[in-house]
C-alpha atoms as a PDB file:
ATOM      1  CA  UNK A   1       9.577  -0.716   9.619  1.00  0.00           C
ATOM      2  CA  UNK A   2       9.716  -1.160   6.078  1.00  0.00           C
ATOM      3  CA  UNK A   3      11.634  -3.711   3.931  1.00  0.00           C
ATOM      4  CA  UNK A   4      11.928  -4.484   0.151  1.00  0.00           C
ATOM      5  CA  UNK A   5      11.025  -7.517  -1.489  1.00  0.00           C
ATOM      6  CA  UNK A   6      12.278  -8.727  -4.719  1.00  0.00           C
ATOM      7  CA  UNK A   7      11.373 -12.466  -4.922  1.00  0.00           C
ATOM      8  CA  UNK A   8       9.444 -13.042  -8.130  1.00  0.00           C
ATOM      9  CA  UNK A   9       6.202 -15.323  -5.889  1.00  0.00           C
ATOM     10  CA  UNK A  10       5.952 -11.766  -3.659  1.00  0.00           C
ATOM     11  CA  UNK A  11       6.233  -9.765  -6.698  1.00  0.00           C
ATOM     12  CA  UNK A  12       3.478 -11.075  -8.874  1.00  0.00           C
ATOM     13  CA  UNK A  13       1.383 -11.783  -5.953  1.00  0.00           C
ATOM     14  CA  UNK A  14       1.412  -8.225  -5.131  1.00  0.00           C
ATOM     15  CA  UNK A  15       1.449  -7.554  -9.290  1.00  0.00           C
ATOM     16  CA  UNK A  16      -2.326  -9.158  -9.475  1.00  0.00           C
ATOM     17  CA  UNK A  17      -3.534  -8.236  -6.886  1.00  0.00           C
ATOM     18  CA  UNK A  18      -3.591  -4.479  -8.465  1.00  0.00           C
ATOM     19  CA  UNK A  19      -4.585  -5.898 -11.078  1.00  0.00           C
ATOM     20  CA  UNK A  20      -7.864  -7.961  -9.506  1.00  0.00           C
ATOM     21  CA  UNK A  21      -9.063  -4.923  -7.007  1.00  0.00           C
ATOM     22  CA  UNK A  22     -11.987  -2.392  -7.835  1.00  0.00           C
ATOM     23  CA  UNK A  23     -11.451   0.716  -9.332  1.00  0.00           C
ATOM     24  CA  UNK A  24     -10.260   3.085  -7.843  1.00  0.00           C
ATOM     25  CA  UNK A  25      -7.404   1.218  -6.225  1.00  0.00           C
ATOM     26  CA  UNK A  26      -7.150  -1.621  -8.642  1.00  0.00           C
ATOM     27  CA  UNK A  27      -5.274  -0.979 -11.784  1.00  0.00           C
ATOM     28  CA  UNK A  28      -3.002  -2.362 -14.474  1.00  0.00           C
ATOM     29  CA  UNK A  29       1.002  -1.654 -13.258  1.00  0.00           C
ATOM     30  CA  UNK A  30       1.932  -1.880 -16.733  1.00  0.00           C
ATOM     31  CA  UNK A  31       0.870   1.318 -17.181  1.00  0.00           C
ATOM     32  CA  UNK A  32       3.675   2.649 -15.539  1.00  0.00           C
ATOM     33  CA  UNK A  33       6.667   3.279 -17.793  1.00  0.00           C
ATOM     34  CA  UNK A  34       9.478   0.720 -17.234  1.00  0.00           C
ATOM     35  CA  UNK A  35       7.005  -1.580 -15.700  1.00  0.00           C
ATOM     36  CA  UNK A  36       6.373  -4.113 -18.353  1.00  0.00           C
ATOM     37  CA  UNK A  37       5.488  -7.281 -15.961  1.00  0.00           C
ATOM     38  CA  UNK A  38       6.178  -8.211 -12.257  1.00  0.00           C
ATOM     39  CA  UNK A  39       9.199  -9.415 -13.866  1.00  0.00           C
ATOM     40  CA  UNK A  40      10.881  -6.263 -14.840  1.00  0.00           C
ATOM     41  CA  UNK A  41      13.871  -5.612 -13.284  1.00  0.00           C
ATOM     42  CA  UNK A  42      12.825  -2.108 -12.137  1.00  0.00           C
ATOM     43  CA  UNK A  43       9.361  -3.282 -10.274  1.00  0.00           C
ATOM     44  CA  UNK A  44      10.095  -4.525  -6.652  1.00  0.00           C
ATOM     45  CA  UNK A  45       7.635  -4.425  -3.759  1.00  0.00           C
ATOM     46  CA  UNK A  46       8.083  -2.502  -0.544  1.00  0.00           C
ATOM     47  CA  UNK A  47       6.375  -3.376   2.494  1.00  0.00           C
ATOM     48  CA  UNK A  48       5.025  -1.195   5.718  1.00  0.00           C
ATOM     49  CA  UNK A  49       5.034  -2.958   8.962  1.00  0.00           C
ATOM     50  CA  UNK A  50       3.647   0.091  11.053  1.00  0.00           C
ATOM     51  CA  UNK A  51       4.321   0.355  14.649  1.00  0.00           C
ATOM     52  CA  UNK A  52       1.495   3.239  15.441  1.00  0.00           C
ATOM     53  CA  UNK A  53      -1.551   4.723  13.683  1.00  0.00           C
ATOM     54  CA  UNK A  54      -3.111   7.159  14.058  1.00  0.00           C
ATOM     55  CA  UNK A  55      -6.517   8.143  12.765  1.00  0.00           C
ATOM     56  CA  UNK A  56      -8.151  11.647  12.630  1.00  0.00           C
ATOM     57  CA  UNK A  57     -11.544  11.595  11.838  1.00  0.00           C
ATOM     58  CA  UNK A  58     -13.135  14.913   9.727  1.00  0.00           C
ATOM     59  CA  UNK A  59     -14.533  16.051  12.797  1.00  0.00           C
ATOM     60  CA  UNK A  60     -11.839  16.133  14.564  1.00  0.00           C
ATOM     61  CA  UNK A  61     -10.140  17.783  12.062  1.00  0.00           C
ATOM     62  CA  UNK A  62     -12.416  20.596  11.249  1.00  0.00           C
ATOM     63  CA  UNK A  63     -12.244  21.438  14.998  1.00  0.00           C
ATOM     64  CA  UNK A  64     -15.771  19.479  16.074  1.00  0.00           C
ATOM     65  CA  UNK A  65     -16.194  16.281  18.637  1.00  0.00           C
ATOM     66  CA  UNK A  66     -14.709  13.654  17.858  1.00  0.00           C
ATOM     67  CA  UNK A  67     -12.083  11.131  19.039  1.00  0.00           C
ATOM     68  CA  UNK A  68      -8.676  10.629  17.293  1.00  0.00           C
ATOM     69  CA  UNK A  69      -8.261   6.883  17.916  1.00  0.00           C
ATOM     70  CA  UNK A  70      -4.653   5.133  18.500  1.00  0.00           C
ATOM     71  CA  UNK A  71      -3.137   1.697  17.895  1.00  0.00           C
ATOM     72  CA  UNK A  72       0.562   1.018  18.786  1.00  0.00           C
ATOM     73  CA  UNK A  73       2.245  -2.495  17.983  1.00  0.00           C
ATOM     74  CA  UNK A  74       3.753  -4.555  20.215  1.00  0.00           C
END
C-alpha cells in the first residue's frame, strides 16, 4: 500500500532526515530543481507500507546455495 502525505510536520520530518543521514543516502533535496524547501508546493512525501518482501541474496542469484528469505504482513 502506498499513500501520499502532504502535511508540512511529515514533510520536513522526512526533508531532514535526508538531510542528517550519511552519504550515500543522505543528501540535500534542494538540489533537486523545483525543490526549494519542504515547503515547496511540488515536494510531497510518499509512503510504502509493504505487504511481502522478498530478499535474494547474491548467491542465490548467481545460481549458488543460498536461501531467498520471505516476510508477508499481516
Amino acid at each position: 500500500m502506498a499513500t501520499w502525505h502532504h502535511d508540512a510536520e511529515t514533510r520536513h520530518r522526512v526533508w531532514n532526515r535526508y538531510l542528517e543521514l550519511p552519504s550515500p543516502l543522505g543528501y540535500d533535496p534542494a538540489m533537486i530543481p523545483g525543490w526549494d524547501s519542504p515547503d515547496t508546493q511540488g515536494y510531497t512525501v510518499h509512503r510504502f507500507d509493504p505487504w511481502r518482501l522478498r530478499v535474494f541474496p547474491r548467491t542465490v542469484l548467481m545460481g549458488q546455495a543460498g536461501e531467498v528469505l520471505n516476510w508477508r504482513g499481516e
